[in-house]
N, C-alpha and C. Protein backbone atom coordinates (compact mmCIF):
# COMPACT_ATOMS: atom_id res chain seq x y z
N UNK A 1 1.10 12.30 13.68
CA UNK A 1 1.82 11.80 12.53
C UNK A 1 0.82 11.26 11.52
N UNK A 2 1.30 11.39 10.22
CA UNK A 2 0.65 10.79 9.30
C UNK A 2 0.52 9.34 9.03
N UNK A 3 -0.11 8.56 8.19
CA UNK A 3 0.01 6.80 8.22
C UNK A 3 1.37 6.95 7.27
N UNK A 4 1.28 7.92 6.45
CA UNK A 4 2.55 7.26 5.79
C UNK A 4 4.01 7.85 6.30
N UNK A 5 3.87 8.30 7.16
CA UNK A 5 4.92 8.64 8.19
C UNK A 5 5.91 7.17 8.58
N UNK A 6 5.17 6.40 8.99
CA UNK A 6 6.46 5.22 9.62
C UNK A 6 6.21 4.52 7.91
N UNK A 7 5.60 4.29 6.85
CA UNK A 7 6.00 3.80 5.90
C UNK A 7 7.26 4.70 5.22
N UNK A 8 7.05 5.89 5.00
CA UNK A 8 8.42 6.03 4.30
C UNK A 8 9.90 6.25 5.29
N UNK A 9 9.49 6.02 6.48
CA UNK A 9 10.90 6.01 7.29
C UNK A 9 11.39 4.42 7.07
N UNK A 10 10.48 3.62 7.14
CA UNK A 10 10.72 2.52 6.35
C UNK A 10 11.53 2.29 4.65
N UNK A 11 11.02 2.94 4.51
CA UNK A 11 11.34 3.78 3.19
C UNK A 11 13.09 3.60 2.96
N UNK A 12 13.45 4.23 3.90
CA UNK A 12 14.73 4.82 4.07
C UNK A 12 15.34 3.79 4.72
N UNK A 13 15.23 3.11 5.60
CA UNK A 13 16.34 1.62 5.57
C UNK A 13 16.15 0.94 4.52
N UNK A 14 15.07 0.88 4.04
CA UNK A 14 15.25 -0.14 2.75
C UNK A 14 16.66 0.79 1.27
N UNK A 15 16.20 1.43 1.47
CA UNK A 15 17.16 2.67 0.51
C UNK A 15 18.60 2.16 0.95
N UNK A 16 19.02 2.27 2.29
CA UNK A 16 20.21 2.12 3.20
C UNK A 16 20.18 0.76 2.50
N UNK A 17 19.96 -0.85 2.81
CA UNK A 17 19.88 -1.60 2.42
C UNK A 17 20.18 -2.36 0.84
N UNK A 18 19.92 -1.14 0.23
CA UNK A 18 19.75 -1.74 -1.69
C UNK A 18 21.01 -0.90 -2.13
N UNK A 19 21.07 -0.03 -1.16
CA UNK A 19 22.89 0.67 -1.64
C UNK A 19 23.83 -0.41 -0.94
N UNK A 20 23.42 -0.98 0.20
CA UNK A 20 24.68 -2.02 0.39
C UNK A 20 24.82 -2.90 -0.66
N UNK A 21 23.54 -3.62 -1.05
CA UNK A 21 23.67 -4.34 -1.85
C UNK A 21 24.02 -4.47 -3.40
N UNK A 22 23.92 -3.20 -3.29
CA UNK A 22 24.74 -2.59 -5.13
C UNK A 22 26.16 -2.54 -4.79
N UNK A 23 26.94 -2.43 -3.61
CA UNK A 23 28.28 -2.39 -3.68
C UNK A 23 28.30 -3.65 -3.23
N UNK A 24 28.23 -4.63 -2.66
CA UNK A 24 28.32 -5.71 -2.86
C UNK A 24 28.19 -6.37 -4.30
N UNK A 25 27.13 -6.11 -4.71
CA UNK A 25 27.17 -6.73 -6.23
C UNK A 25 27.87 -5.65 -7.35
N UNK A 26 28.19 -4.45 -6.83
CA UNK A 26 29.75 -4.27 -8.09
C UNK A 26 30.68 -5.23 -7.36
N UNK A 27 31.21 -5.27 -6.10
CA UNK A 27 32.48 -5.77 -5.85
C UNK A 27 32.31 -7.53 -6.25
N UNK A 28 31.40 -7.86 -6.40
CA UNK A 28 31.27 -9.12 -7.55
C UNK A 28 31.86 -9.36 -8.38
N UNK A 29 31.40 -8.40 -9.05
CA UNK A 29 31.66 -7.87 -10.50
C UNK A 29 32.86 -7.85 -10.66
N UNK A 30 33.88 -7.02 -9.66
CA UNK A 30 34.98 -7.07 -9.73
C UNK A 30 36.19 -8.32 -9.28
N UNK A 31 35.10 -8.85 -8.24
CA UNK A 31 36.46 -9.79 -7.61
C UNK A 31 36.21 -11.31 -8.70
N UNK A 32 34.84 -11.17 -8.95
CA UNK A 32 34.22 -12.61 -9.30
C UNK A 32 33.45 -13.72 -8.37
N UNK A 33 33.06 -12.88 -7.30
CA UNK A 33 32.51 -13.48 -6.23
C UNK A 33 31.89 -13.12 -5.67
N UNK A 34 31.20 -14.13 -4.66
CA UNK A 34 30.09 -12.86 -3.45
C UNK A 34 30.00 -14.21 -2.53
N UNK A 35 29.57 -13.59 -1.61
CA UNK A 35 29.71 -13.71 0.09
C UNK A 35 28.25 -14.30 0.03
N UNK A 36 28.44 -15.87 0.02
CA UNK A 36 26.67 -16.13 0.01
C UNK A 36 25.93 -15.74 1.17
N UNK A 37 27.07 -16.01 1.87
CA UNK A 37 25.68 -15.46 3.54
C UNK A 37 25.73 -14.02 3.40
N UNK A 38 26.26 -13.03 2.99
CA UNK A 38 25.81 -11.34 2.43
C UNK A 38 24.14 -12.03 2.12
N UNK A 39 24.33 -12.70 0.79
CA UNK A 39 23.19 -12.82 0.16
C UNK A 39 21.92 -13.12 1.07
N UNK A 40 22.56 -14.07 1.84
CA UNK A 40 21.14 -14.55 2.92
C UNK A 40 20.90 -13.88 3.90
N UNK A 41 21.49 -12.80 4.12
CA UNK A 41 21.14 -11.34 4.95
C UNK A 41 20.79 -10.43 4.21
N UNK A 42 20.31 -10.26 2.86
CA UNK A 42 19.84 -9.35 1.97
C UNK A 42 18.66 -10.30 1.79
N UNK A 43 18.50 -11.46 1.42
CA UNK A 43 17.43 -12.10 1.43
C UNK A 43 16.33 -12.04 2.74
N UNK A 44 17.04 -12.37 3.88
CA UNK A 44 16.00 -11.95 5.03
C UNK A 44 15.80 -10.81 4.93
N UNK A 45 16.57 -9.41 5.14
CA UNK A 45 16.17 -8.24 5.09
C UNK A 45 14.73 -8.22 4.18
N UNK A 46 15.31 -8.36 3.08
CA UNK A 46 14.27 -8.29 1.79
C UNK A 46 12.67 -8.60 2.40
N UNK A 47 13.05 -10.02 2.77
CA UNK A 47 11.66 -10.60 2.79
C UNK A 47 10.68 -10.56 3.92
N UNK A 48 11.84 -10.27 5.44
CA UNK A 48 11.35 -9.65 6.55
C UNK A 48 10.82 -8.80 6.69
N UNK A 49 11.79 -7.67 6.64
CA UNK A 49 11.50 -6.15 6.61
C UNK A 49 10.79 -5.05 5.38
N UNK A 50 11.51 -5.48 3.83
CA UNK A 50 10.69 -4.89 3.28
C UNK A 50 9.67 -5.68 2.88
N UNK A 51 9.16 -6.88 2.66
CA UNK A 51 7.88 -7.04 2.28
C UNK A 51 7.53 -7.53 3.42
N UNK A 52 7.45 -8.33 4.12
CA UNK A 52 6.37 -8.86 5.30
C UNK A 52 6.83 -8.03 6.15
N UNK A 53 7.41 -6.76 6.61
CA UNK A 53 7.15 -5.88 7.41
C UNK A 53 5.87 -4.87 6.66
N UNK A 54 6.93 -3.90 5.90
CA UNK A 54 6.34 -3.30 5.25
C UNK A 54 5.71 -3.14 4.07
N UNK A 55 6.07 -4.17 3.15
CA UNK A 55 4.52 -4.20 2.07
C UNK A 55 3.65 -4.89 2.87
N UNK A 56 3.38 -5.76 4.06
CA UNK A 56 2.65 -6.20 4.85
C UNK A 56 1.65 -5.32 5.22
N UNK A 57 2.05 -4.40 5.84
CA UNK A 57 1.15 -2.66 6.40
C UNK A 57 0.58 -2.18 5.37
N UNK A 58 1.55 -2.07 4.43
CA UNK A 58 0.67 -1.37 2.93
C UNK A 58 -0.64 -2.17 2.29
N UNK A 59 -0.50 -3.29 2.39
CA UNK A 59 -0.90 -4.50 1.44
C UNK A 59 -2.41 -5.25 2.40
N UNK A 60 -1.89 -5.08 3.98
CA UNK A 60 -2.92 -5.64 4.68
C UNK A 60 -3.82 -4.45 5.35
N UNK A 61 -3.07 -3.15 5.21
CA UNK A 61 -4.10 -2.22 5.87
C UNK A 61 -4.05 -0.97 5.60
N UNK A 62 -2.82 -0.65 5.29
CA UNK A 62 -3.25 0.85 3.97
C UNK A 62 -4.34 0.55 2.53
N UNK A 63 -3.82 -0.48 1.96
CA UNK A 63 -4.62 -0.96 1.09
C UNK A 63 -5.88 -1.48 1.03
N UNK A 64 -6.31 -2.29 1.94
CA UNK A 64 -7.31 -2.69 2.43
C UNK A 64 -8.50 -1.85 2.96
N UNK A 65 -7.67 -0.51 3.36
CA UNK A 65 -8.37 0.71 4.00
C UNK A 65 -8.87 1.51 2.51
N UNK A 66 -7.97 1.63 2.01
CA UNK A 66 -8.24 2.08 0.42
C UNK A 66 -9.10 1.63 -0.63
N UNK A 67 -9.09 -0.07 -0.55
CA UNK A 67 -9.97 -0.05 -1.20
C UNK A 67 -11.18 -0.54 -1.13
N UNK A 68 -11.46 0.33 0.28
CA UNK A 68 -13.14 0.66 0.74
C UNK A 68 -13.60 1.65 0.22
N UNK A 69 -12.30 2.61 -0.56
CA UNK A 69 -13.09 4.33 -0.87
C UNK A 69 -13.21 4.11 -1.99
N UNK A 70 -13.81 5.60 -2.09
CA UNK A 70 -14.06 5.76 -3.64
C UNK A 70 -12.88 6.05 -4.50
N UNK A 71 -11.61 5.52 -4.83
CA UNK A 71 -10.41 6.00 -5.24
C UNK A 71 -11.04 6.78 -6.68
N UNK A 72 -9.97 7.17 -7.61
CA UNK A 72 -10.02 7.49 -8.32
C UNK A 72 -9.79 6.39 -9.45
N UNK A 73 -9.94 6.31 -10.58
CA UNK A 73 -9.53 5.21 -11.51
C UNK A 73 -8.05 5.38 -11.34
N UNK A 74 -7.22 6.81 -11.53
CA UNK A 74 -6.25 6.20 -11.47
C UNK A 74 -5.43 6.14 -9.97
N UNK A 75 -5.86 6.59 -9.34
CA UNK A 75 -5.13 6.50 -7.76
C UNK A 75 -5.63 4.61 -7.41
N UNK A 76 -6.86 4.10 -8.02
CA UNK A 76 -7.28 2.75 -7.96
C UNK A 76 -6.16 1.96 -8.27
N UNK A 77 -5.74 2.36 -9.98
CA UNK A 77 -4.70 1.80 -10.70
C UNK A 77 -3.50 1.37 -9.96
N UNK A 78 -3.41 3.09 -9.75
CA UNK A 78 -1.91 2.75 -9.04
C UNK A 78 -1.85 1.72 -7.78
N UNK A 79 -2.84 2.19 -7.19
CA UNK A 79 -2.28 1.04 -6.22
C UNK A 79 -2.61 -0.38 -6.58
N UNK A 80 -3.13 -0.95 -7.65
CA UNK A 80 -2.90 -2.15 -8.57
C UNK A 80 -1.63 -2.31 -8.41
N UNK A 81 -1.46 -1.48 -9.29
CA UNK A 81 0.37 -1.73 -9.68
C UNK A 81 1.64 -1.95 -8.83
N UNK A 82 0.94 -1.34 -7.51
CA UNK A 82 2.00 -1.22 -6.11
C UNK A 82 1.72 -3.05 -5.76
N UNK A 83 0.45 -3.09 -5.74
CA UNK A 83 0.75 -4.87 -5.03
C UNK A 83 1.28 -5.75 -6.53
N UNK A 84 1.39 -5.42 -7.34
CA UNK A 84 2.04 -6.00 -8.93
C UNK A 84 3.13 -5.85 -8.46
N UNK A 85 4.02 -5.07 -8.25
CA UNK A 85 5.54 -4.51 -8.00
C UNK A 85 5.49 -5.60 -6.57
N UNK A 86 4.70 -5.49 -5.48
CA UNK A 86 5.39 -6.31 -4.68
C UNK A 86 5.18 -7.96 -4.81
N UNK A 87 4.33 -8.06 -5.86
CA UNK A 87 4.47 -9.53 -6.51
C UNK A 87 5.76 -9.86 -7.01
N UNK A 88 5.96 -8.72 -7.97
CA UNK A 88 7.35 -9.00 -8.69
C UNK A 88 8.87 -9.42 -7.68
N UNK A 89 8.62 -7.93 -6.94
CA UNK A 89 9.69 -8.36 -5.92
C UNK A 89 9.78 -9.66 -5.18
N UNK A 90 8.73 -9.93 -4.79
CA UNK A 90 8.54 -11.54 -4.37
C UNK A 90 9.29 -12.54 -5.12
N UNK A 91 9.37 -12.49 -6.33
CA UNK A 91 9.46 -13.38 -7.10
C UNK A 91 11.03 -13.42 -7.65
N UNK A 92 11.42 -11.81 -7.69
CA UNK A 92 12.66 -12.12 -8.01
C UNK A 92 13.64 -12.23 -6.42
N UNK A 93 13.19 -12.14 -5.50
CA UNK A 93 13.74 -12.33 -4.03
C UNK A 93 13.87 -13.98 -4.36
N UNK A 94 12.56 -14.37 -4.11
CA UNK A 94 12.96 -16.05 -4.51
C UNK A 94 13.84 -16.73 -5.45
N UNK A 95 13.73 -15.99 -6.78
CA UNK A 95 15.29 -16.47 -7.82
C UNK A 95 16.13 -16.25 -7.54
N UNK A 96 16.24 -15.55 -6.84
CA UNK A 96 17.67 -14.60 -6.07
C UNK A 96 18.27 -15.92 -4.86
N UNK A 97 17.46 -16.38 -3.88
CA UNK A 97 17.62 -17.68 -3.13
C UNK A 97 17.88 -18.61 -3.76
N UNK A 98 16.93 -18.95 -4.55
CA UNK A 98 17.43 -20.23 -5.47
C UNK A 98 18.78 -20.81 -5.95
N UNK A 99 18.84 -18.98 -6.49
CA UNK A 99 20.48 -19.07 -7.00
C UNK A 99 21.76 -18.66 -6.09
N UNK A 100 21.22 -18.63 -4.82
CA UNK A 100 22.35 -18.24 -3.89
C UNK A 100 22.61 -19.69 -3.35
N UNK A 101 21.59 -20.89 -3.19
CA UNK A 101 21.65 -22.04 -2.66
C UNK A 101 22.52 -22.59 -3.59
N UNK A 102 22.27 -22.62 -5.30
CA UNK A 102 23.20 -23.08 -6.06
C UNK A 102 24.62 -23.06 -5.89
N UNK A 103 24.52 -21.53 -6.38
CA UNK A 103 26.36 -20.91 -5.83
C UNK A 103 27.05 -21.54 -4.71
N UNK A 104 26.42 -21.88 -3.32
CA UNK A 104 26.63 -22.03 -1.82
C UNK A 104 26.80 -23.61 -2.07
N UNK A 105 26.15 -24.50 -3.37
CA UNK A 105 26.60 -25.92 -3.44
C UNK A 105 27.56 -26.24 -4.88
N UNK A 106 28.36 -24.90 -5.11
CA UNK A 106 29.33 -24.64 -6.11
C UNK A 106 29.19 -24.42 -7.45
N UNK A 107 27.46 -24.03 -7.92
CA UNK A 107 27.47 -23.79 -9.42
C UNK A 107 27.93 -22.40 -9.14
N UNK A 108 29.01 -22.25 -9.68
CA UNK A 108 29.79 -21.27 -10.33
C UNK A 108 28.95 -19.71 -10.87
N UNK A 109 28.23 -20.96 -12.41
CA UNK A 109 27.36 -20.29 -13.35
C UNK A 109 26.27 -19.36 -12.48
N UNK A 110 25.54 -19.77 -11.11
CA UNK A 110 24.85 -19.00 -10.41
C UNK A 110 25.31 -17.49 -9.85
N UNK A 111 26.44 -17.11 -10.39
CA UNK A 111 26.91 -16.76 -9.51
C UNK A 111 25.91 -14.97 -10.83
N UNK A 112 26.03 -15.59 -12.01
CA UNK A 112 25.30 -14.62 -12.95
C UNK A 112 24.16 -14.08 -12.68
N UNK A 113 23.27 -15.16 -11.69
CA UNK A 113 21.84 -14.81 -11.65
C UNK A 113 21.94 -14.15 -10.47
N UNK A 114 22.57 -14.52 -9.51
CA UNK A 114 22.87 -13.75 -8.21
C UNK A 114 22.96 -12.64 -8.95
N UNK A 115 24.27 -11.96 -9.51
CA UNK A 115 24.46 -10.99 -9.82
C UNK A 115 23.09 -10.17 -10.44
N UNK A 116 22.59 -10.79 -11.37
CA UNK A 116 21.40 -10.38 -12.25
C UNK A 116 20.31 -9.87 -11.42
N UNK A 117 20.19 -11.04 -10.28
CA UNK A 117 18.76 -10.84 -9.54
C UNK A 117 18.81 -9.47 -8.73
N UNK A 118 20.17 -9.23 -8.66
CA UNK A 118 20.57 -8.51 -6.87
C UNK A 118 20.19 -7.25 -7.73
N UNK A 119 20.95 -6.36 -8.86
CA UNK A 119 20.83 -5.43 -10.06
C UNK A 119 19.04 -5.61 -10.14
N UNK A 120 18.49 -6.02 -10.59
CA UNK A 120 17.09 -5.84 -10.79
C UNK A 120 16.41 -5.23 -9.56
N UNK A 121 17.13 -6.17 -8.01
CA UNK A 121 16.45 -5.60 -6.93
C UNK A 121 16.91 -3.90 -6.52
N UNK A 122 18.07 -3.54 -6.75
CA UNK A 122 18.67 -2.49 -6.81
C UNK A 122 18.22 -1.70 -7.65
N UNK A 123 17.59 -1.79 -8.96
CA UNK A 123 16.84 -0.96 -9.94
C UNK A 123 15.29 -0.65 -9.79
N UNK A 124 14.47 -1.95 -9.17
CA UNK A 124 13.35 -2.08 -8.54
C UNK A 124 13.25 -1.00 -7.59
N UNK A 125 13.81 -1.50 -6.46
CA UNK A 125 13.05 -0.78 -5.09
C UNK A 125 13.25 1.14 -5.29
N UNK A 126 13.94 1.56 -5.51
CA UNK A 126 14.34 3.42 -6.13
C UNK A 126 13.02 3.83 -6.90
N UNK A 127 12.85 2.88 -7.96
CA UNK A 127 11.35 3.80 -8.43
C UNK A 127 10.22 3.53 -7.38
N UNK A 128 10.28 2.01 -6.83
CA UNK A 128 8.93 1.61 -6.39
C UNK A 128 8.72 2.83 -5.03
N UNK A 129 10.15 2.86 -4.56
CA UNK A 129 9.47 3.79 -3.07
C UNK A 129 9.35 4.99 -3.42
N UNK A 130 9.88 5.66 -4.97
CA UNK A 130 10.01 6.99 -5.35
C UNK A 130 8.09 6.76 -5.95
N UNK A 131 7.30 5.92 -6.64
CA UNK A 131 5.96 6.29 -6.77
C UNK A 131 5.50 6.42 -5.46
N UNK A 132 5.72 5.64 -5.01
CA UNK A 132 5.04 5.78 -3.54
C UNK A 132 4.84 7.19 -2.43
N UNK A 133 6.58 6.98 -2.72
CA UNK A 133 6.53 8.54 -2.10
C UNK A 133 6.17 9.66 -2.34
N UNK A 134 6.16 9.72 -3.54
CA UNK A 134 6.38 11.07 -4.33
C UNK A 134 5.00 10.83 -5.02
N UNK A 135 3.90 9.97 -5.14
CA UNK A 135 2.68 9.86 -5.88
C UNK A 135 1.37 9.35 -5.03
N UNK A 136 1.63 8.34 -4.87
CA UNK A 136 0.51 7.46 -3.66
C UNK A 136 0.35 8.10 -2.57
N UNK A 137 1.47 7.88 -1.96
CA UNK A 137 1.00 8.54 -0.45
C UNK A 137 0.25 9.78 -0.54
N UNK A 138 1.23 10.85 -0.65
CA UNK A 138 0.77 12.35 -1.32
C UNK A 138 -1.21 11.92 -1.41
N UNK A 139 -0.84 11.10 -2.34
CA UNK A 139 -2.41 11.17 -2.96
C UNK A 139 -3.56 9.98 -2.00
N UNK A 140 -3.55 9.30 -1.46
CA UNK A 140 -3.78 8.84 0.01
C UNK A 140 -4.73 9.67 1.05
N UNK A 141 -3.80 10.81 1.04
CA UNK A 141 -4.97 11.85 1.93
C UNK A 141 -5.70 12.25 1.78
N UNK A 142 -5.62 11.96 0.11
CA UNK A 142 -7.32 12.81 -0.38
C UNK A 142 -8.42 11.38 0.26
N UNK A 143 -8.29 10.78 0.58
CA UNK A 143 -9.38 9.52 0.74
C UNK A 143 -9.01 9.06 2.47
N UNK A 144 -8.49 9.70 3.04
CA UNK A 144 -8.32 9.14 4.93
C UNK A 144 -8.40 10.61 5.52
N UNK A 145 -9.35 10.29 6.47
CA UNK A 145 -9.69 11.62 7.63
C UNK A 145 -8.48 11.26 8.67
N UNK A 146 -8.59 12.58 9.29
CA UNK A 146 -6.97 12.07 10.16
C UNK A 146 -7.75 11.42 11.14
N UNK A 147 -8.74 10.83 11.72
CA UNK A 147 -8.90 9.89 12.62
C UNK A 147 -8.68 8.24 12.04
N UNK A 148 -9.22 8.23 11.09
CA UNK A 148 -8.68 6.92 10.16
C UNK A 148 -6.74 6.89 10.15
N UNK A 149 -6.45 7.92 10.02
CA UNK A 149 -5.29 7.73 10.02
C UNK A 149 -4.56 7.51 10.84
N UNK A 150 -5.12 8.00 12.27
CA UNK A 150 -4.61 7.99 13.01
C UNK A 150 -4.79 6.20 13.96
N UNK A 151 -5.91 5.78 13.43
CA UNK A 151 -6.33 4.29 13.73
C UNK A 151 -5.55 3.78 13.15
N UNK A 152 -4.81 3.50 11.24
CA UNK A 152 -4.16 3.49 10.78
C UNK A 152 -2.73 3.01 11.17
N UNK A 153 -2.50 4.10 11.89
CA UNK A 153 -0.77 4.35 12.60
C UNK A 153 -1.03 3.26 14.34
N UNK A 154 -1.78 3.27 14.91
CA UNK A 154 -2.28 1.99 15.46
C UNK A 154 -2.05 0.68 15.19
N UNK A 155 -2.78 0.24 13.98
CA UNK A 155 -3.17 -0.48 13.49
C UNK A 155 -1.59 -1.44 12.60
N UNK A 156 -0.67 -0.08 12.50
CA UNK A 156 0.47 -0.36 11.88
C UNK A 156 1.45 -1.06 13.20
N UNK A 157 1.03 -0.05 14.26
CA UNK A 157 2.21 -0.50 15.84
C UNK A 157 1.72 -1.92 16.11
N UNK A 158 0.67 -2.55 15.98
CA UNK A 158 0.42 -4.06 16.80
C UNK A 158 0.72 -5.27 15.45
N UNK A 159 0.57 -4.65 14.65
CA UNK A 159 0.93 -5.15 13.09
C UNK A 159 2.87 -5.41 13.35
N UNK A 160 3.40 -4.40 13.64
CA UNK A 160 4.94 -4.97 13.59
C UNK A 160 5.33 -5.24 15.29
N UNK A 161 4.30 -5.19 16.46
CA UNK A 161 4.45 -5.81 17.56
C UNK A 161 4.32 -7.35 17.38
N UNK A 162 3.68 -7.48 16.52
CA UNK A 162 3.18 -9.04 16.62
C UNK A 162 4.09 -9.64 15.23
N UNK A 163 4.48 -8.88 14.28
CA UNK A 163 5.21 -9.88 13.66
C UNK A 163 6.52 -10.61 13.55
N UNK A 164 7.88 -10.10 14.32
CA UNK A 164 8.45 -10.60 14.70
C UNK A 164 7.88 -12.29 15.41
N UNK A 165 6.86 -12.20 16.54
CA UNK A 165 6.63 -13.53 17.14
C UNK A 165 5.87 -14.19 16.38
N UNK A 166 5.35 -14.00 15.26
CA UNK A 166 4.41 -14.46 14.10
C UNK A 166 5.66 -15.21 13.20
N UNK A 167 6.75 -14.35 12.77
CA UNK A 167 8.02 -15.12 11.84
C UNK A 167 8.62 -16.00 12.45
N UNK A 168 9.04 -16.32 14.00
CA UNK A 168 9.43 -17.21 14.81
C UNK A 168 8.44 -18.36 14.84
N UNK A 169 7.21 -18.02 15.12
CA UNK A 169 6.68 -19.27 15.37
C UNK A 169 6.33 -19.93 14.25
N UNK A 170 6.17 -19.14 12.73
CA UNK A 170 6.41 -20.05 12.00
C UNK A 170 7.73 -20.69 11.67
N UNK A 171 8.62 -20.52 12.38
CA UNK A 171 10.13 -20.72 12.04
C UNK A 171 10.22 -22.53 12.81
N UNK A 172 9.49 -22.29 14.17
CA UNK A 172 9.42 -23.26 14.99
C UNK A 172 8.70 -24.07 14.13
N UNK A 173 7.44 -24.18 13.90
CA UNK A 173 6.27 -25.27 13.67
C UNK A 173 6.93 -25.64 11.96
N UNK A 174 8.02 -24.81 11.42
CA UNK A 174 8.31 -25.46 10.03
C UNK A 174 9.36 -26.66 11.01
N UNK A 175 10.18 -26.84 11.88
CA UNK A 175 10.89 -27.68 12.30
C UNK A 175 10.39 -28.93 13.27
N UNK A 176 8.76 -28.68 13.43
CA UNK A 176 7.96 -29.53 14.84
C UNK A 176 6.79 -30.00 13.93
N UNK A 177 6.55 -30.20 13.02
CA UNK A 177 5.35 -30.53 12.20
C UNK A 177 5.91 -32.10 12.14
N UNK A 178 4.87 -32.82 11.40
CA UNK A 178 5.39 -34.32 11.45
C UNK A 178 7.08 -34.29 10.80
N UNK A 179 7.59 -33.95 9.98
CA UNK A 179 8.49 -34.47 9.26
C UNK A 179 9.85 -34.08 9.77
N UNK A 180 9.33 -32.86 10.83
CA UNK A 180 10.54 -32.17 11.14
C UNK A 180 11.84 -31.40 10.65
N UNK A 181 12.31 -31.23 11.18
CA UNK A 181 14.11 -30.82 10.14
C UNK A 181 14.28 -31.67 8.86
N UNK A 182 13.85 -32.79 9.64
CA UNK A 182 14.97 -33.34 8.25
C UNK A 182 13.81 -33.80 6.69
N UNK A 183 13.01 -33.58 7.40
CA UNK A 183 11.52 -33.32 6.34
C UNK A 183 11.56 -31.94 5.35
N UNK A 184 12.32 -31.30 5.65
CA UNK A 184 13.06 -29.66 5.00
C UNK A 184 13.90 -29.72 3.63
């Protein structure tokens, strides 16, 4: 298999994922409401799976592997722009929480940015995995021998063996540090 083999099957739950969440946020639209815990299961998804799963792999070791070579200026670029895009997403994931905590303690008015944030993430992720797929990767092989790649696809299995118990134990030590829970 190729390295970008388990990234774009990744690919494809996240796809599965941002279509739930567009019919959730039309049926918003329509009823005038949303299901804050929807939201905080689109929020973990988000932040679990597609970025600290998988922009994690991209970001800590496709990328990292990449930019040891000689890229091209613009194959360099692009993948600039790929950790830019998963900055962005970062950022609107977090406004997206912000304003789901609001809504969940009755601002109403949040209920716009929810809506707003969820639409941006739904417009976001379609191009970002369509460059990827359809540009980066593709172009990727010109710069990895299939033994690199194949270290790569390795390198990706102990990467999502270990992060599940990596998100827990920071889950624990945010609740066991001096201040505890109620330090939160």
């Amino acid at each position: 298999m190729q390295a970008r083999g388990p990234l774009m099957i990744e690919h494809r739950l996240i796809e599965k994922m941002i279509a739930l969440i567009k019919e959730k946020n039309d049926q918003a639209g329509e009823t005038g409401g949303i299901d804050p815990h929807f939201v905080d299961v689109a929020l973990d998804f988000i932040r679990t799976y597609a970025d600290w799963t998988h922009h994690g792999k991209e970001e800590d070791i496709l990328f990292r592997d990449l930019a040891q070579k000689d890229l091209s200026d613009f194959d360099r670029k692009m993948m600039d722009e790929l950790v830019e895009e998963h900055v962005f997403g970062r950022k609107i994931t977090a406004e997206l929480d912000r304003a789901n905590d609001r809504y969940r303690d009755g601002d109403e008015a949040a209920l716009a940015e929810i809506s707003d944030r969820l639409k941006t993430l739904v417009e976001f992720y379609p191009r970002h995995i369509r460059k990827e797929d359809e540009e980066f990767f593709p172009a990727m092989r010109n710069y990895l021998s299939w033994e690199e790649e194949q270290q790569m696809l390795a390198e990706f299995q102990e990467f999502d063996r270990q992060m599940i118990h990596e998100k827990y134990r920071k889950v624990v030590d945010a609740y066991s540090g001096p201040q505890g829970a109620e330090g939160k």
